[in-house]
N, C-alpha and C. Protein backbone atom coordinates (compact mmCIF):
# COMPACT_ATOMS: atom_id res chain seq x y z
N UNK A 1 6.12 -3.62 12.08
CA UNK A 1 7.14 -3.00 11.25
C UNK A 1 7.98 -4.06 10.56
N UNK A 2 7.89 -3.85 9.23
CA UNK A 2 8.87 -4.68 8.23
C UNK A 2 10.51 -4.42 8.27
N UNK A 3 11.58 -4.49 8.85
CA UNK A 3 12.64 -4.17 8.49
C UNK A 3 13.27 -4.93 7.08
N UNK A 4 14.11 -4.57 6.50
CA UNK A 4 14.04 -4.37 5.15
C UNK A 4 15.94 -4.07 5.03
N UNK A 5 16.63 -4.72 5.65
CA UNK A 5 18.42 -4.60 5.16
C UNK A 5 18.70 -4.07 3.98
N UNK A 6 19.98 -3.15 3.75
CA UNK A 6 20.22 -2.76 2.70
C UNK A 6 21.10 -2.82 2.63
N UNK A 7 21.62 -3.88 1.54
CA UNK A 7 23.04 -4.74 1.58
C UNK A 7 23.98 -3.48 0.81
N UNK A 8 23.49 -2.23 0.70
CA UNK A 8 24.92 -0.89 0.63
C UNK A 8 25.73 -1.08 1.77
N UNK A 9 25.25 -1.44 2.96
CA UNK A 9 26.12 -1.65 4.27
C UNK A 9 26.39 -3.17 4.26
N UNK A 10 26.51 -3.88 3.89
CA UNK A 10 26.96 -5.05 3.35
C UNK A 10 28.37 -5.52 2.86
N UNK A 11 29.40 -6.53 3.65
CA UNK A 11 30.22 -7.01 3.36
C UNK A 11 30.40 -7.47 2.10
N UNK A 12 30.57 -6.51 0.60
CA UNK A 12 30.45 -7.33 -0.78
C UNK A 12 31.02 -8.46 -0.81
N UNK A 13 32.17 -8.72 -0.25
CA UNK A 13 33.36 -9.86 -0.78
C UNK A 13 32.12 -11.13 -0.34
N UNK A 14 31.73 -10.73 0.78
CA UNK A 14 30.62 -12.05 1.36
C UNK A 14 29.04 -11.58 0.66
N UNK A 15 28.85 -11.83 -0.35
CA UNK A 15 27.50 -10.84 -0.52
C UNK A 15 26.36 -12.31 0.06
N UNK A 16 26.61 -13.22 -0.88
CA UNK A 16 25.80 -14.35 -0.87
C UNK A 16 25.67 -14.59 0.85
N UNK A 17 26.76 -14.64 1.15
CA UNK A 17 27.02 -15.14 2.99
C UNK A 17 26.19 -14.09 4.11
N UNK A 18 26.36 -13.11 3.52
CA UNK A 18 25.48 -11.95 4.26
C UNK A 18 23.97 -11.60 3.65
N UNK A 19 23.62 -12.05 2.75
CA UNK A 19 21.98 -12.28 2.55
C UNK A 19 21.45 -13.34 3.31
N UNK A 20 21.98 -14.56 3.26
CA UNK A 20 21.80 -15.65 4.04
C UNK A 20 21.84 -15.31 5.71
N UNK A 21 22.94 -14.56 6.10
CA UNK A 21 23.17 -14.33 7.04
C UNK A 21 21.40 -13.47 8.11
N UNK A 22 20.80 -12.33 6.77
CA UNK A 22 20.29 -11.45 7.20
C UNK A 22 18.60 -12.22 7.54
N UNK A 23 18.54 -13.29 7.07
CA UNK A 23 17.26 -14.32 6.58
C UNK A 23 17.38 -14.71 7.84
N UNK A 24 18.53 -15.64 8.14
CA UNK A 24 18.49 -16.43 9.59
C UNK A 24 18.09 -15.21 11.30
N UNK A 25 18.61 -13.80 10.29
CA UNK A 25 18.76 -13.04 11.52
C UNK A 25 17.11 -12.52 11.93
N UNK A 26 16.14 -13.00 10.86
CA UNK A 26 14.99 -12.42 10.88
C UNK A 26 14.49 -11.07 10.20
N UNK A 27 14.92 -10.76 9.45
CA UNK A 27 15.21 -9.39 8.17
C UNK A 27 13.95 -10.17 7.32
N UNK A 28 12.81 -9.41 6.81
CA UNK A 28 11.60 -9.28 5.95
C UNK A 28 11.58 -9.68 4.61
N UNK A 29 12.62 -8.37 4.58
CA UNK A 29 13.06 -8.34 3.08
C UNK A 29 14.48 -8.06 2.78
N UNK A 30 15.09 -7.90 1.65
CA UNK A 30 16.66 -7.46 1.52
C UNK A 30 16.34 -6.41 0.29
N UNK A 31 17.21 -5.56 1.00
CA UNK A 31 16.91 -3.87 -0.07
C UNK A 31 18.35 -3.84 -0.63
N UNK A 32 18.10 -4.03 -1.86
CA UNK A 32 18.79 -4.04 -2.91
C UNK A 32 18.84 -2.08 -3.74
N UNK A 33 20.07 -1.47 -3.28
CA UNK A 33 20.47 0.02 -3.95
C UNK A 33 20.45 -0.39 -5.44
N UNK A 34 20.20 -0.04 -6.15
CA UNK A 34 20.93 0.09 -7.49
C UNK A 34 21.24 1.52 -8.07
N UNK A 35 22.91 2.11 -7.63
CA UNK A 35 23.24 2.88 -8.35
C UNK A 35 23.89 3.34 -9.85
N UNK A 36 23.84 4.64 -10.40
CA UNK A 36 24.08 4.36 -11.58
C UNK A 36 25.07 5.56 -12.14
N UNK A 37 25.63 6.24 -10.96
CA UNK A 37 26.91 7.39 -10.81
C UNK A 37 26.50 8.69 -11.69
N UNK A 38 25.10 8.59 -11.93
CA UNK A 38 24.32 9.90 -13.18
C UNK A 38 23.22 10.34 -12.48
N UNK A 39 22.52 9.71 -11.71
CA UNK A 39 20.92 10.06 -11.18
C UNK A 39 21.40 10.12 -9.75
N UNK A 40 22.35 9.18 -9.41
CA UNK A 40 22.87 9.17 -7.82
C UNK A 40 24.51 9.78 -8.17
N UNK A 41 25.41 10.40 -7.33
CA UNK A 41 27.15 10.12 -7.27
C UNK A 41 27.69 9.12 -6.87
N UNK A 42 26.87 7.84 -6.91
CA UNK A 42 27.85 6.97 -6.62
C UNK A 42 27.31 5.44 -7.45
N UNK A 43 28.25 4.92 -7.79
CA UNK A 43 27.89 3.42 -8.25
C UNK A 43 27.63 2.06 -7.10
N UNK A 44 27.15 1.51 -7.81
CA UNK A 44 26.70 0.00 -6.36
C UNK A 44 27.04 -1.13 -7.80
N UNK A 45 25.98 -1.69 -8.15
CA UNK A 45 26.11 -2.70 -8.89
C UNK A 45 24.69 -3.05 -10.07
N UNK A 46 24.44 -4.08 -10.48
CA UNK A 46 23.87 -4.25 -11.34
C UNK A 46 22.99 -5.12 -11.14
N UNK A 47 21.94 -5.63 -12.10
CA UNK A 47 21.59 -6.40 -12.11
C UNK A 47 21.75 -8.16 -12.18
N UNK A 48 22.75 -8.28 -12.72
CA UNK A 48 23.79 -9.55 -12.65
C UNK A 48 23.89 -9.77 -11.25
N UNK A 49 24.17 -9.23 -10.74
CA UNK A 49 24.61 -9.28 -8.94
C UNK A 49 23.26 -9.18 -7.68
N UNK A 50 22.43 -8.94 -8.21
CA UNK A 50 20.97 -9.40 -8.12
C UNK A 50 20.71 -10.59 -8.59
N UNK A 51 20.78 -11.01 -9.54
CA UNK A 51 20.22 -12.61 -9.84
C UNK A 51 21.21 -12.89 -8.98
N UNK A 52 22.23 -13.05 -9.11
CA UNK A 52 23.71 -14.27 -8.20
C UNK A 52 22.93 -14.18 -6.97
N UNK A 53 22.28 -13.47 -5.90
CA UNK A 53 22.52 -13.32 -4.49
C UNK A 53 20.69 -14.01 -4.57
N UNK A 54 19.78 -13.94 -5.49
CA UNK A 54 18.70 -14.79 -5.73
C UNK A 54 19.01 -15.90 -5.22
N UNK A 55 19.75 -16.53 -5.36
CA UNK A 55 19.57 -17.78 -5.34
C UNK A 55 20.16 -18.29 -3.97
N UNK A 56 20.12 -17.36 -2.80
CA UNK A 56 20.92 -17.27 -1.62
C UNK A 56 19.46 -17.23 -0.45
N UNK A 57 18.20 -16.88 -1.22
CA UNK A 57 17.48 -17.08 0.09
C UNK A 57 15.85 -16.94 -0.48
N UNK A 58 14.87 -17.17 -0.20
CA UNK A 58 13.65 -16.70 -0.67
C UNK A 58 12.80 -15.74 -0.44
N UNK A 59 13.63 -14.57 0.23
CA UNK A 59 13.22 -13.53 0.78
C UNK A 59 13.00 -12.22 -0.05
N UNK A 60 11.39 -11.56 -0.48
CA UNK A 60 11.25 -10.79 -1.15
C UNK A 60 12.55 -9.99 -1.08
N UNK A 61 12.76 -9.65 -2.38
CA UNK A 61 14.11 -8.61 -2.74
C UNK A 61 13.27 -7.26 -3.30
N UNK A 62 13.66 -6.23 -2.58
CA UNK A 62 13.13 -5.06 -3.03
C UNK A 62 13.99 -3.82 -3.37
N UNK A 63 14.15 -4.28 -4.61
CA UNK A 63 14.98 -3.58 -5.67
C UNK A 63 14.93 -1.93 -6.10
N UNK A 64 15.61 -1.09 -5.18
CA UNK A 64 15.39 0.78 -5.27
C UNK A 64 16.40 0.94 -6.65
N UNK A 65 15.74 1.15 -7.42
CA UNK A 65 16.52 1.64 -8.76
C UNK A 65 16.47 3.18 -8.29
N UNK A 66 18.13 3.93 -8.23
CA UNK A 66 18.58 5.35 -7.93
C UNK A 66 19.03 5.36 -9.27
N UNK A 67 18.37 5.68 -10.36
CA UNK A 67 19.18 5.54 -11.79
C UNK A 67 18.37 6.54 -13.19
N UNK A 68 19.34 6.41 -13.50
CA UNK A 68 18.64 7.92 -14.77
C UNK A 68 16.71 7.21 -15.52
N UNK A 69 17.47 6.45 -15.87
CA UNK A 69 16.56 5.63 -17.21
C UNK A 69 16.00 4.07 -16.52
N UNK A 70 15.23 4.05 -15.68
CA UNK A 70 14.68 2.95 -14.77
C UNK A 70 14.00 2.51 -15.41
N UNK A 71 13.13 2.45 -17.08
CA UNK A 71 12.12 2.15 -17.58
C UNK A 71 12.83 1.29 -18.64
N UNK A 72 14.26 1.72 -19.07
CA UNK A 72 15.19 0.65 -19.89
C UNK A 72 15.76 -0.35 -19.14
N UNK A 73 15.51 -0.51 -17.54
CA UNK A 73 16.29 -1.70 -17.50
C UNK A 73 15.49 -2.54 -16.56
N UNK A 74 13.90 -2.02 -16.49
CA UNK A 74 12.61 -3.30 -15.36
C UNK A 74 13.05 -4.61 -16.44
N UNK A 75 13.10 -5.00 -17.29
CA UNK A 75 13.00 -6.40 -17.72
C UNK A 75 14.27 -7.47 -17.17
N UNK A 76 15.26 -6.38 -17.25
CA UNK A 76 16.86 -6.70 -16.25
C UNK A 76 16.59 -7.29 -14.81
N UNK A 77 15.42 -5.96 -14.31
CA UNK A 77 15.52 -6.76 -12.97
C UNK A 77 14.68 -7.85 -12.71
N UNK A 78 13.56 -7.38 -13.41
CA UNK A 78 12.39 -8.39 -13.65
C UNK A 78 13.31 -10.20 -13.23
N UNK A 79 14.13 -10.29 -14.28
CA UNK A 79 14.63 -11.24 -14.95
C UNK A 79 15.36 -12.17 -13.86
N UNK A 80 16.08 -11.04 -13.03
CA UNK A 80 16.66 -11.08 -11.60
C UNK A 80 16.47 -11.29 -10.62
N UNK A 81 14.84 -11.40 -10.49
CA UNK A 81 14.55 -11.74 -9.31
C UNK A 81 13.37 -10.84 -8.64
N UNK A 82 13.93 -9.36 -8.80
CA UNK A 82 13.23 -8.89 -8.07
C UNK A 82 11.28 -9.25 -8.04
N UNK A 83 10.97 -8.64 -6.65
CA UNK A 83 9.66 -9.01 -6.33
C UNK A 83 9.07 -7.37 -5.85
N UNK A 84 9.75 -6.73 -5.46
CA UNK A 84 9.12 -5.18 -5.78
C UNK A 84 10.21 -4.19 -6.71
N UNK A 85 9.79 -3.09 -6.95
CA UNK A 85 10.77 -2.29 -7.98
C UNK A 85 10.49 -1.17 -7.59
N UNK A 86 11.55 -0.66 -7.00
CA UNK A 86 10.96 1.48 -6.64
C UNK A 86 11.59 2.04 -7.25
N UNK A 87 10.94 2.64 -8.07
CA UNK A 87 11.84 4.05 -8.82
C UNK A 87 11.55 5.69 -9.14
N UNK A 88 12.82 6.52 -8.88
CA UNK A 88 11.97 7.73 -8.53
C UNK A 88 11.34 8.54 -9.26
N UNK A 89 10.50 9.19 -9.09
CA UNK A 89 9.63 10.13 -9.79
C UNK A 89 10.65 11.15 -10.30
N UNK A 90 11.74 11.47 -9.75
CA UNK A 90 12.47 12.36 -10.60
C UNK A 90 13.56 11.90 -11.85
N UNK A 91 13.38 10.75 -11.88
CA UNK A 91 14.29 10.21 -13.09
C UNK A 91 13.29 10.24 -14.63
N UNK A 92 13.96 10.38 -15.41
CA UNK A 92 14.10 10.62 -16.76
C UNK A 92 12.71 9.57 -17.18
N UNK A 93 12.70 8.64 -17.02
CA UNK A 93 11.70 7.56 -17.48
C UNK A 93 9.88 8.31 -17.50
N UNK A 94 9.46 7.80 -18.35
CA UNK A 94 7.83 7.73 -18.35
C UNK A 94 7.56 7.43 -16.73
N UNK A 95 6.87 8.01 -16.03
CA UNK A 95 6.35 7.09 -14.81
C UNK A 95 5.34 6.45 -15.33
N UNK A 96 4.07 6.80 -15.69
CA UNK A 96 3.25 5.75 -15.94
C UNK A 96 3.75 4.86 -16.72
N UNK A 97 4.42 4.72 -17.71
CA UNK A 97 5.09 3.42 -18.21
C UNK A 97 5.97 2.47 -17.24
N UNK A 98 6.51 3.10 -16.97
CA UNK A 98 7.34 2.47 -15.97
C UNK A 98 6.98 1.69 -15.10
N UNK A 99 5.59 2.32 -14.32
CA UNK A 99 4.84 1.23 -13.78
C UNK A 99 4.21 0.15 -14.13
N UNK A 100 3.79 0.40 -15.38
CA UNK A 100 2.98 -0.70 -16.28
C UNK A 100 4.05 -1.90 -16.39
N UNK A 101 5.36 -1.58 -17.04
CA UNK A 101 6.23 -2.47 -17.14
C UNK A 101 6.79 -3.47 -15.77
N UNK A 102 6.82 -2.71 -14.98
CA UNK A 102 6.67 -3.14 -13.26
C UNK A 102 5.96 -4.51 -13.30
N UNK A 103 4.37 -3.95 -13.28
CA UNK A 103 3.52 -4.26 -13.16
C UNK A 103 3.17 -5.82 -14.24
N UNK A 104 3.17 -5.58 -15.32
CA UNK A 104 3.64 -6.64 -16.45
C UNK A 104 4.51 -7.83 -16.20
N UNK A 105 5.51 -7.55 -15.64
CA UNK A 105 6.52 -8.02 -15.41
C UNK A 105 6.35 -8.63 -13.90
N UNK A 106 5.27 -8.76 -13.51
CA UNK A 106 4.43 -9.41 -12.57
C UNK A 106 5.23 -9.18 -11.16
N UNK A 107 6.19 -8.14 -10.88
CA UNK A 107 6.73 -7.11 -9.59
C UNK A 107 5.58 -6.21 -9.33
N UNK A 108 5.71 -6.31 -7.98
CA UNK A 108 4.85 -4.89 -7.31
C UNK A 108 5.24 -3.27 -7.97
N UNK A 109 4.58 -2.31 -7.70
CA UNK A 109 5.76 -1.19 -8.44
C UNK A 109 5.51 -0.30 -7.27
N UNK A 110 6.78 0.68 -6.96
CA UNK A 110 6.96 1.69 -5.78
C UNK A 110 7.52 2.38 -6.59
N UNK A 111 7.00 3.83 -6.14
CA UNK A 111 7.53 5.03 -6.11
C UNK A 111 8.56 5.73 -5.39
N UNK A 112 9.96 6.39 -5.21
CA UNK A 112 10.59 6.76 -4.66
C UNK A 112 10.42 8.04 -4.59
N UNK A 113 10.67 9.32 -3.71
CA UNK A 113 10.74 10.55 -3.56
C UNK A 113 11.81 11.14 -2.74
N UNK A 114 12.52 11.75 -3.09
CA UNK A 114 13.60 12.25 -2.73
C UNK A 114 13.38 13.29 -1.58
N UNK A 115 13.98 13.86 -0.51
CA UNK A 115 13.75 14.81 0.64
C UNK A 115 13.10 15.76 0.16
N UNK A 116 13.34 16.38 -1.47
CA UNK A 116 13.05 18.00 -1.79
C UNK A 116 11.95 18.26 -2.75
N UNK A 117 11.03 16.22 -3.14
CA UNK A 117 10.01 16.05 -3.76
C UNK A 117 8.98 16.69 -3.35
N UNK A 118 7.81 17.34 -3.53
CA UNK A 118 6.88 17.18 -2.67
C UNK A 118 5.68 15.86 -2.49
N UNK A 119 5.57 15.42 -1.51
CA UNK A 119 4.31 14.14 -1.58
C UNK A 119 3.81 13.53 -2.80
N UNK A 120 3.03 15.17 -3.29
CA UNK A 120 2.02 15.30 -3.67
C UNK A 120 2.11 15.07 -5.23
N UNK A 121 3.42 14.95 -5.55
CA UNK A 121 3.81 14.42 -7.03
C UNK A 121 3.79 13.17 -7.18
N UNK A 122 3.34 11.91 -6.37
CA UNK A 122 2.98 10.69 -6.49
C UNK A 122 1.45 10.50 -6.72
N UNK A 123 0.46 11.63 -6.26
CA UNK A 123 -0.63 11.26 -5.87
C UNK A 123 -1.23 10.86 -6.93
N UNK A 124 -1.09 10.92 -8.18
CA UNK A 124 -1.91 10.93 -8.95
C UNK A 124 -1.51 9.40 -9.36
N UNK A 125 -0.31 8.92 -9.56
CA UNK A 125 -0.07 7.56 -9.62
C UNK A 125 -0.31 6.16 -8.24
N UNK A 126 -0.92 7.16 -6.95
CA UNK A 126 -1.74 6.41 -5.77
C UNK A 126 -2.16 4.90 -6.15
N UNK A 127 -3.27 4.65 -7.06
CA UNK A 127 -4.01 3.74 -7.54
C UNK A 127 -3.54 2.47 -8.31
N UNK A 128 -1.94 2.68 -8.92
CA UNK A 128 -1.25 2.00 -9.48
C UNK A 128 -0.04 1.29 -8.26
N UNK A 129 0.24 1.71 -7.15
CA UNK A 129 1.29 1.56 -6.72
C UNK A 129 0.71 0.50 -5.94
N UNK A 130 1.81 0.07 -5.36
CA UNK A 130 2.09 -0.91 -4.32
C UNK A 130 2.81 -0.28 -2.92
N UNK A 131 3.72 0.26 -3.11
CA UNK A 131 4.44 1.52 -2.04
C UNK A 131 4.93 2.59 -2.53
N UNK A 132 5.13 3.35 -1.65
CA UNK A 132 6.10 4.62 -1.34
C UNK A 132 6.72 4.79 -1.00
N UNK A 133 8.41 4.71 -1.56
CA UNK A 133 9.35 4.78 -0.54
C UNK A 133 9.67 6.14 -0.44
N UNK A 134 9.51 6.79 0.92
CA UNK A 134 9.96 8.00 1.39
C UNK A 134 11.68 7.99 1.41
N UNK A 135 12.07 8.96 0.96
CA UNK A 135 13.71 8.90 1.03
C UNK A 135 13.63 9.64 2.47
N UNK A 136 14.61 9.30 3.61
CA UNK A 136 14.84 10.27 4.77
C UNK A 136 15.96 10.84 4.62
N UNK A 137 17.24 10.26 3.80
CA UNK A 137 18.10 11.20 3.70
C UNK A 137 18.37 11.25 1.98
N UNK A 138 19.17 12.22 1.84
CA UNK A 138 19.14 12.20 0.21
C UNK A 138 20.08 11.14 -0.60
N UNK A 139 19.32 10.47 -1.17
CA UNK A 139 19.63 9.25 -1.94
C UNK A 139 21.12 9.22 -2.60
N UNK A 140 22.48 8.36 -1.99
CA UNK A 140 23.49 8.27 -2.63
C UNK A 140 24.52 7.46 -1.75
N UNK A 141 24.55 7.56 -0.55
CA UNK A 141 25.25 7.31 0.29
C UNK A 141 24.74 6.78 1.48
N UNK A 142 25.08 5.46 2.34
CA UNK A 142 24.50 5.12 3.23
C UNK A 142 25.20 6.08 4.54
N UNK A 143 24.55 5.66 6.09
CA UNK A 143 25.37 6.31 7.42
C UNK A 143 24.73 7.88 6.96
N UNK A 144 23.83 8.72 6.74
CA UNK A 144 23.75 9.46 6.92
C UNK A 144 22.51 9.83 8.05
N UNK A 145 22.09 10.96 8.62
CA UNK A 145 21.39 11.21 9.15
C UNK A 145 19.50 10.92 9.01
N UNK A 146 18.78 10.88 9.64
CA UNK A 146 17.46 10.78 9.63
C UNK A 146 17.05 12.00 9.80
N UNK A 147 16.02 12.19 8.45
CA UNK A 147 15.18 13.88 8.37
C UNK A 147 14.22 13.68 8.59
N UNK A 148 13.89 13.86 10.03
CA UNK A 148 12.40 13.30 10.73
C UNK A 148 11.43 14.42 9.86
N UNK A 149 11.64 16.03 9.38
CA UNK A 149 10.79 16.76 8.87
C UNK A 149 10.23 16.00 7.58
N UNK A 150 10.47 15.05 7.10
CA UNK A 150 9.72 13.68 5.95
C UNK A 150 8.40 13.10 6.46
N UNK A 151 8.35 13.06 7.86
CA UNK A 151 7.14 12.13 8.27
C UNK A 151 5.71 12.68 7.96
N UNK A 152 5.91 13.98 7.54
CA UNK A 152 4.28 14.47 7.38
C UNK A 152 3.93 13.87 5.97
N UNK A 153 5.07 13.68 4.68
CA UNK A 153 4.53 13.31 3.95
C UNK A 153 4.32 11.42 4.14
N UNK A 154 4.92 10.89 5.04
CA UNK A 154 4.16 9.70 5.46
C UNK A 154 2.44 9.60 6.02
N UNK A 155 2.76 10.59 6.55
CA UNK A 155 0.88 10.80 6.89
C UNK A 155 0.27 11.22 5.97
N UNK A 156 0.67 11.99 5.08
CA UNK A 156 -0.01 12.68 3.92
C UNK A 156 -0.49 11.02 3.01
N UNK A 157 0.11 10.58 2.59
CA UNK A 157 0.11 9.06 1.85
C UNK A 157 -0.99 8.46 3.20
N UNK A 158 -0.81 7.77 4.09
CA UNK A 158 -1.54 6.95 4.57
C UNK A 158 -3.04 7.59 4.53
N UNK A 159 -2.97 8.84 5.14
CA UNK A 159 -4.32 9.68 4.86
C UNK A 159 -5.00 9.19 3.27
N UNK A 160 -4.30 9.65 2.64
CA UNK A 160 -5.13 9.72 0.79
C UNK A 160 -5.35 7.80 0.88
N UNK A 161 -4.49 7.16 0.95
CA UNK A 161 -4.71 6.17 0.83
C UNK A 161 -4.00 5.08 1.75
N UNK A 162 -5.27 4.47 2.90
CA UNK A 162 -4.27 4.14 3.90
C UNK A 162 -4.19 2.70 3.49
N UNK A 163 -4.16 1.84 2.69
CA UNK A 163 -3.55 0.57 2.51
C UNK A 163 -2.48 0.28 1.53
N UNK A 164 -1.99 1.84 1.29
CA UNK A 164 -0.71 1.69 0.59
C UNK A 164 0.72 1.27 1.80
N UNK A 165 1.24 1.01 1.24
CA UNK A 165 2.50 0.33 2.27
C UNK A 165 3.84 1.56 1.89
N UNK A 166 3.89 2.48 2.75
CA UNK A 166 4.82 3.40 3.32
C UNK A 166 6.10 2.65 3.97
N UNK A 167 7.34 2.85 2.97
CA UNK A 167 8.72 2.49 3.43
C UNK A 167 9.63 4.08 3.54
N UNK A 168 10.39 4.02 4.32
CA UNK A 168 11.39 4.98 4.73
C UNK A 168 12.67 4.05 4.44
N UNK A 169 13.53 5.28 4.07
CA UNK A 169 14.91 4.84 3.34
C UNK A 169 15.85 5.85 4.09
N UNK A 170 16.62 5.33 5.31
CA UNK A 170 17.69 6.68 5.70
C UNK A 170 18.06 6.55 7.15
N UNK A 171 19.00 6.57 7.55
CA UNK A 171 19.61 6.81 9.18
C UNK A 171 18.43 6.06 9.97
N UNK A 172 18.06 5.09 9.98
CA UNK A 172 16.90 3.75 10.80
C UNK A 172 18.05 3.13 11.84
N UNK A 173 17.60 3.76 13.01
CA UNK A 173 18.39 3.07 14.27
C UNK A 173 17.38 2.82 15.42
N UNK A 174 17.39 2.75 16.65
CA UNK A 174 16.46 2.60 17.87
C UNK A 174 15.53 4.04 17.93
N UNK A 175 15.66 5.15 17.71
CA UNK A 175 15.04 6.06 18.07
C UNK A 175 14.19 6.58 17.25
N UNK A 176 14.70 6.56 15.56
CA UNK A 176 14.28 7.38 14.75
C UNK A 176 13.31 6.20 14.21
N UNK A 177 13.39 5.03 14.22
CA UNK A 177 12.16 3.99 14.20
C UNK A 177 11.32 3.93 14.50
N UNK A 178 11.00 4.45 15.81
CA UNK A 178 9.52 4.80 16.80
C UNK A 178 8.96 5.99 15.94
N UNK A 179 9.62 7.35 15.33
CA UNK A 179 9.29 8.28 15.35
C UNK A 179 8.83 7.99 13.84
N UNK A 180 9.20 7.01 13.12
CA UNK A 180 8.83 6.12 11.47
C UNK A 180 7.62 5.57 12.15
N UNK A 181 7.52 4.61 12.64
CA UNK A 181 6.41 3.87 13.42
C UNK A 181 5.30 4.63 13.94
N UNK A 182 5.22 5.75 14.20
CA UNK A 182 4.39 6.96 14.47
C UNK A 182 3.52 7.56 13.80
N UNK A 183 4.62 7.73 12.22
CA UNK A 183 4.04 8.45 11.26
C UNK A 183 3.25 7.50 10.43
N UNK A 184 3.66 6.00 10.67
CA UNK A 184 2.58 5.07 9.96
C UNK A 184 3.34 4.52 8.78
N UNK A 185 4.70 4.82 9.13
CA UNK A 185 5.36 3.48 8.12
C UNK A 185 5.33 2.27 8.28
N UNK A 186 5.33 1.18 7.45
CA UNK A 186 5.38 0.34 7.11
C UNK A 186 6.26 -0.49 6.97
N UNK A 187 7.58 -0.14 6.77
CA UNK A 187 8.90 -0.81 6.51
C UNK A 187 9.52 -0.14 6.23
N UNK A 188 11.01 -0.38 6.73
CA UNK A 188 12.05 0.43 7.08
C UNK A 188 13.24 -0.30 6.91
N UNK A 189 13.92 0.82 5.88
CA UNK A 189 15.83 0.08 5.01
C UNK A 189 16.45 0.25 6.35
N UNK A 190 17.16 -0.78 6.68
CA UNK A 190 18.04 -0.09 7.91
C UNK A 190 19.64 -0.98 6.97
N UNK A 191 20.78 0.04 7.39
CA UNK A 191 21.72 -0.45 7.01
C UNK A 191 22.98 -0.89 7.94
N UNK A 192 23.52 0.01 8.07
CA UNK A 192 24.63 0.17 9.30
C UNK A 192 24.45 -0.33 10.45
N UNK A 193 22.78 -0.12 10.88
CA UNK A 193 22.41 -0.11 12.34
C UNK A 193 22.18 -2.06 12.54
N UNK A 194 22.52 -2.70 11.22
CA UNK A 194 21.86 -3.73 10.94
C UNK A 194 23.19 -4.68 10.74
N UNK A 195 23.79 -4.40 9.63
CA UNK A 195 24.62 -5.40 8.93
C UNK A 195 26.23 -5.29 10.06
N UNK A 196 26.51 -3.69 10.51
CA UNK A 196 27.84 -3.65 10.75
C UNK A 196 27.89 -4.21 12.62
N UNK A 197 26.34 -4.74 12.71
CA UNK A 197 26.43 -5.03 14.25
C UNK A 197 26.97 -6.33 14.64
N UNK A 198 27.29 -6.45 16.07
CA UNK A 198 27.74 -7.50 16.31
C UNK A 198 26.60 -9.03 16.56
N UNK A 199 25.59 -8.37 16.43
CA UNK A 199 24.39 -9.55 16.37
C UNK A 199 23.47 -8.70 15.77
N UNK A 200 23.25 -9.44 14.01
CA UNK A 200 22.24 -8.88 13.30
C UNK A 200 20.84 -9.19 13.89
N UNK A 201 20.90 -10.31 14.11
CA UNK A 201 19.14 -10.78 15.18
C UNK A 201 19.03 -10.03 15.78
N UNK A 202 19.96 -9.93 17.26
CA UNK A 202 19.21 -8.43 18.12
C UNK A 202 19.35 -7.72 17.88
N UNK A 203 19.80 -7.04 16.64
CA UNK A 203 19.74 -5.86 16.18
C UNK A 203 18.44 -5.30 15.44
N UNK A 204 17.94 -6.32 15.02
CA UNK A 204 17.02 -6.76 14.09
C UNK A 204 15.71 -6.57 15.03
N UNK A 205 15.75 -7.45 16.22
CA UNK A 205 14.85 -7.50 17.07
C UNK A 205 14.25 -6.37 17.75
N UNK A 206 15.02 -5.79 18.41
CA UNK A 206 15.58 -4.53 18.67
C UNK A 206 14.53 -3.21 18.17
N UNK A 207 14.83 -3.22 17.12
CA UNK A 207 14.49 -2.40 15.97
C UNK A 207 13.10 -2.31 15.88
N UNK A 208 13.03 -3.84 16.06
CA UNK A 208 10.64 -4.13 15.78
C UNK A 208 10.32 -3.66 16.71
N UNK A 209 11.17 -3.95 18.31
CA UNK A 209 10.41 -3.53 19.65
C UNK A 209 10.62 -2.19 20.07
N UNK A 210 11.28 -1.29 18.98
CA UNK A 210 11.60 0.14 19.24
C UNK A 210 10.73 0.95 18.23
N UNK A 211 9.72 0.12 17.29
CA UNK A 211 9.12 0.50 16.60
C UNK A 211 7.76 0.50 17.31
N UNK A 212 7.31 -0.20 18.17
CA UNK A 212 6.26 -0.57 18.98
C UNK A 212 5.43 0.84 19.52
């Protein structure tokens, strides 16, 4: 299991200090929100603030665009750093373009799906992707609950195609990790359970051996 920080639970004033922080602690990757207060209710930040925290560690950055128009701003993130790009099937953008530009722009490309998506509206873009990020709770706000009723469409994906890489996005603590780890995810945003602890390592650690 990949754990995957999501600096929404993240000390901003320290952003640079707490990416660094999450590298030493043994964290995969760093999951970068990007909200846009129109597709999500709430704002995070930009792309500017993505490049700045680049240069803080060499750890794939995997960039969840929650945003209306995700197909006007891949060259932004492109530009920034990122090394994967998920964006959801319910936003405004071309998907197949969107991926191409991903893809062009020499980033992996992921699909996002929201709790009330069904699966089965990715399938046809299967062959292009790199992942799937399953949303577990509904995309806007970190600290919310884990909707274990999501995991069938984790099996549904590994089934059609099992060397796609399945990420879960939502309430990732000791318990609901095993029950991710079950369904055949792949990597997992953890936020709260991660950044607000008193030791990100064993928290971190923790997490892989509860995924087991």
């Amino acid at each position: 299991m990949l754990i995957a920080p999501s600096v929404l639970s993240a000390d901003f004033a320290q952003l640079g200090n707490e990416v660094k922080r999450m590298d030493k602690s043994g964290a995969d990757w760093i999951h970068l929100d990007i909200m846009d207060g129109h597709f999500v209710p709430n704002l995070t930040f930009g792309a500017p603030v993505v490049a700045a925290v680049r240069k803080e560690t060499d750890m794939p950055f995997d960039v969840h665009l929650m945003i209306s128009e995700p197909l006007r701003y891949i060259p932004d993130f492109l530009k920034a750093g990122a090394d994967i790009i998920s964006f959801h099937i319910e936003s405004d953008s071309d998907t197949a373009k969107t991926i191409a530009a991903i893809r062009d722009g020499g980033a992996k490309p992921a699909i996002a799906i929201k709790p009330g998506t069904p699966v089965e509206a990715v399938y046809p873009y299967l062959d292009q992707l790199y992942m799937v990020l399953v949303m577990t709770v509904e995309p806007g706000f970190g600290g919310q609950s884990f909707m274990e009723d999501m995991m069938p469409k984790v099996r549904a994906l590994k089934a059609k195609k099992p060397d796609l890489v399945v990420q879960v996005d939502g309430g990732i603590q000791d318990r609901t990790i095993h029950t991710a780890a079950q369904a055949g995810v792949d990597v997992c945003v953890a936020g709260t359970s991660v950044f607000k602890a008193e030791d990100a390592k064993a928290a971190i650690a923790e997490l892989k051996a509860a995924a087991l």
